[in-house]
Protein backbone atom coordinates (compact mmCIF):
# COMPACT_ATOMS: atom_id res chain seq x y z
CA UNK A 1 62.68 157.07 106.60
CA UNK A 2 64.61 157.50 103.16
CA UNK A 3 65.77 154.43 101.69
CA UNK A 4 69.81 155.21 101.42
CA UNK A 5 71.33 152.68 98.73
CA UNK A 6 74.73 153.20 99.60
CA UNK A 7 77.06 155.86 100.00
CA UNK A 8 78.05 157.13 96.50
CA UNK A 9 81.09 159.65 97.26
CA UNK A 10 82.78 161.24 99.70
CA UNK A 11 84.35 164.18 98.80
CA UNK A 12 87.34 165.60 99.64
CA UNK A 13 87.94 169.97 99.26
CA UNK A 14 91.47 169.94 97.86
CA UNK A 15 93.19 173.65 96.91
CA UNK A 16 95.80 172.02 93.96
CA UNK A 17 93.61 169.09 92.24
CA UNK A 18 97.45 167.76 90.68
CA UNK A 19 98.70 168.33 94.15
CA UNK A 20 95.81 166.17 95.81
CA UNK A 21 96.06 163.14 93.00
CA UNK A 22 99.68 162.92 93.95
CA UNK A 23 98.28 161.21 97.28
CA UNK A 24 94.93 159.43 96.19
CA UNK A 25 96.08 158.02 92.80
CA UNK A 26 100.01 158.08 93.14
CA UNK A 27 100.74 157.10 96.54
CA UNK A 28 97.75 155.32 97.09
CA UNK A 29 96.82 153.82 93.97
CA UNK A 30 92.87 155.14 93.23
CA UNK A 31 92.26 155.00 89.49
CA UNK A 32 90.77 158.31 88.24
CA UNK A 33 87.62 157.50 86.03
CA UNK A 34 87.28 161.23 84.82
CA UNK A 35 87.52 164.66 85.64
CA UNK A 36 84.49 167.00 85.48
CA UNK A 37 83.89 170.60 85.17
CA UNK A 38 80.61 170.98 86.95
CA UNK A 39 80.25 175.28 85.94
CA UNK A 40 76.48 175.18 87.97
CA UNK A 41 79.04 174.09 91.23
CA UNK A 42 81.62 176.45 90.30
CA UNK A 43 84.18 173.42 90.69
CA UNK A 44 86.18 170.81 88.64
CA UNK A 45 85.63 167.34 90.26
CA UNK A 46 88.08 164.23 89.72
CA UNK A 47 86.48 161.09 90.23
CA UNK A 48 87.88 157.62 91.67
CA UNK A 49 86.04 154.96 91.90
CA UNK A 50 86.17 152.43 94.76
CA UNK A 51 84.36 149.79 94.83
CA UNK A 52 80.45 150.98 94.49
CA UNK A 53 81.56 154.37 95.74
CA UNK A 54 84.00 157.08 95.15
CA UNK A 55 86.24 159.33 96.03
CA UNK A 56 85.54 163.04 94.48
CA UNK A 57 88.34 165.54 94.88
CA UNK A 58 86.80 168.84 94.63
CA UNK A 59 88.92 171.88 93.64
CA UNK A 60 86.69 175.14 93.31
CA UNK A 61 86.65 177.25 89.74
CA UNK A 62 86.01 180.68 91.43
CA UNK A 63 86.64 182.04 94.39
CA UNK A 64 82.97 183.53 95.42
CA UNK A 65 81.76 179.61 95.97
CA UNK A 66 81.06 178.19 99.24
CA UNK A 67 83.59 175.53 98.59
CA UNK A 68 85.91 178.12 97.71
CA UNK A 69 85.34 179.65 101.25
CA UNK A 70 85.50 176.48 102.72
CA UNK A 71 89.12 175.47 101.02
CA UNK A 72 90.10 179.45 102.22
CA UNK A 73 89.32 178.45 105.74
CA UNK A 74 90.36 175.29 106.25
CA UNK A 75 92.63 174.53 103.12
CA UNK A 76 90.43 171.90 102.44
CA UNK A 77 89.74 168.54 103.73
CA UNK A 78 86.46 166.27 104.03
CA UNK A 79 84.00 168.24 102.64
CA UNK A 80 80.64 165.96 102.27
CA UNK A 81 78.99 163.05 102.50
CA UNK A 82 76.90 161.90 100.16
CA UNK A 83 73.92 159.13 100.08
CA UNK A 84 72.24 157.37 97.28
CA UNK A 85 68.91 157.07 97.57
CA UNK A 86 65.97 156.24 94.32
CA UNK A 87 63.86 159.05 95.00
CA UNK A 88 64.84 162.17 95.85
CA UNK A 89 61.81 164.50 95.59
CA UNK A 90 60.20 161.98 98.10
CA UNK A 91 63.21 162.07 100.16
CA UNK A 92 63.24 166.05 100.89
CA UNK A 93 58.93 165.77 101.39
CA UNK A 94 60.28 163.92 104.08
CA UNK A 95 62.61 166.60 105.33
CA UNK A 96 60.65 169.31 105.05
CA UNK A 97 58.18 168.21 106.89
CA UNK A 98 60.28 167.05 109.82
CA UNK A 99 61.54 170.48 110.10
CA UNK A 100 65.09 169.52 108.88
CA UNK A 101 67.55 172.53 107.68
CA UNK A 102 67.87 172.05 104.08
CA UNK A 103 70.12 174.09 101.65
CA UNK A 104 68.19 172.62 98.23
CA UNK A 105 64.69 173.00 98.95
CA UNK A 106 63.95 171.54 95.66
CA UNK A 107 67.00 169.01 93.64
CA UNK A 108 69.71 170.41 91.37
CA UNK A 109 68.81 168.60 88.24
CA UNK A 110 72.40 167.65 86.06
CA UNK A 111 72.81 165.03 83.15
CA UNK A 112 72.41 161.64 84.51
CA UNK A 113 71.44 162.93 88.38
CA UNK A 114 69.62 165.44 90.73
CA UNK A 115 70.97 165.98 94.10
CA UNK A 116 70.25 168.49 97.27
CA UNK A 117 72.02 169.30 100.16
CA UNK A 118 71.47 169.14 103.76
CA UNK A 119 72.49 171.92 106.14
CA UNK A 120 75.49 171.07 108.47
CA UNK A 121 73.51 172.51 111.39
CA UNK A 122 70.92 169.86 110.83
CA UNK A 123 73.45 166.97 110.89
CA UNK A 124 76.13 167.37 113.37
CA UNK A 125 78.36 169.53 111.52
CA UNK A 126 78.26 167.70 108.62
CA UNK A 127 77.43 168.55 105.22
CA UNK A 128 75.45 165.52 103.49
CA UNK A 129 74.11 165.15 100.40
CA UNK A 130 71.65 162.97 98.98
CA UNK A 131 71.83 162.38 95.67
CA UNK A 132 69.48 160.36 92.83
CA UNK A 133 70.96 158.90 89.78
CA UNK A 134 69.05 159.37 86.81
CA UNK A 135 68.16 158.67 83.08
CA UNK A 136 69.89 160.99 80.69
């Protein structure tokens, strides 16, 4: 079984990212730490910390992106889950070899973490992500 660490974000598909932070950090009162251009996701990610997780609100860069599909379809909303866990590679070994649908075979390496997504059809509809932080 992977050891999960805690859950690191939970990300929320928005369509207007100054639109969405009216609710999260002005009605609500999240902080945002930063705000991210992750090119390699086609998206721009806010992040707001809370507690030992976060909150990522996820507004896609292109419209060819699955998240860009998914925002088209639904207009956004939860979008994934996503686990902490120290080793990742060992983590999708596992997986693989209990037959489980995986979209990243192998992880997406990015400064300071790798990460890989599991198919929704493997996981009740859900799309989880487990997700190693990392050295720079």
């Amino acid at each position: 079984m992977p050891k999960i660490k805690k859950i690191n974000h939970v990300a929320i598909a928005v369509p207007d990212l100054d639109a969405a932070l009216g609710f999260w950090r002005d009605t609500i009162g999240l902080e945002v730490d930063h705000v991210e251009d992750v090119a390699s996701m086609k998206s721009k990610v806010a992040f707001l910390p809370v507690g030992e997780s976060e909150v990522e609100l996820v507004v896609p860069t292109s419209d060819d992106s699955g998240l860009a599909k998914f925002v088209q379809e639904k207009g956004g909303g939860m979008h994934h889950l996503c686990f902490e866990v120290e080793d990742l590679e060992s983590v999708l070994a596992e997986f693989k070899t209990k037959g489980v649908r995986l979209i990243n075979e192998t992880p997406v390496v990015m400064p300071g973490r790798k990460m890989a997504f599991v198919h929704p059809k493997a996981s009740s509809g859900v799309l989880v992500e487990f997700y190693e932080v990392t050295k720079e």
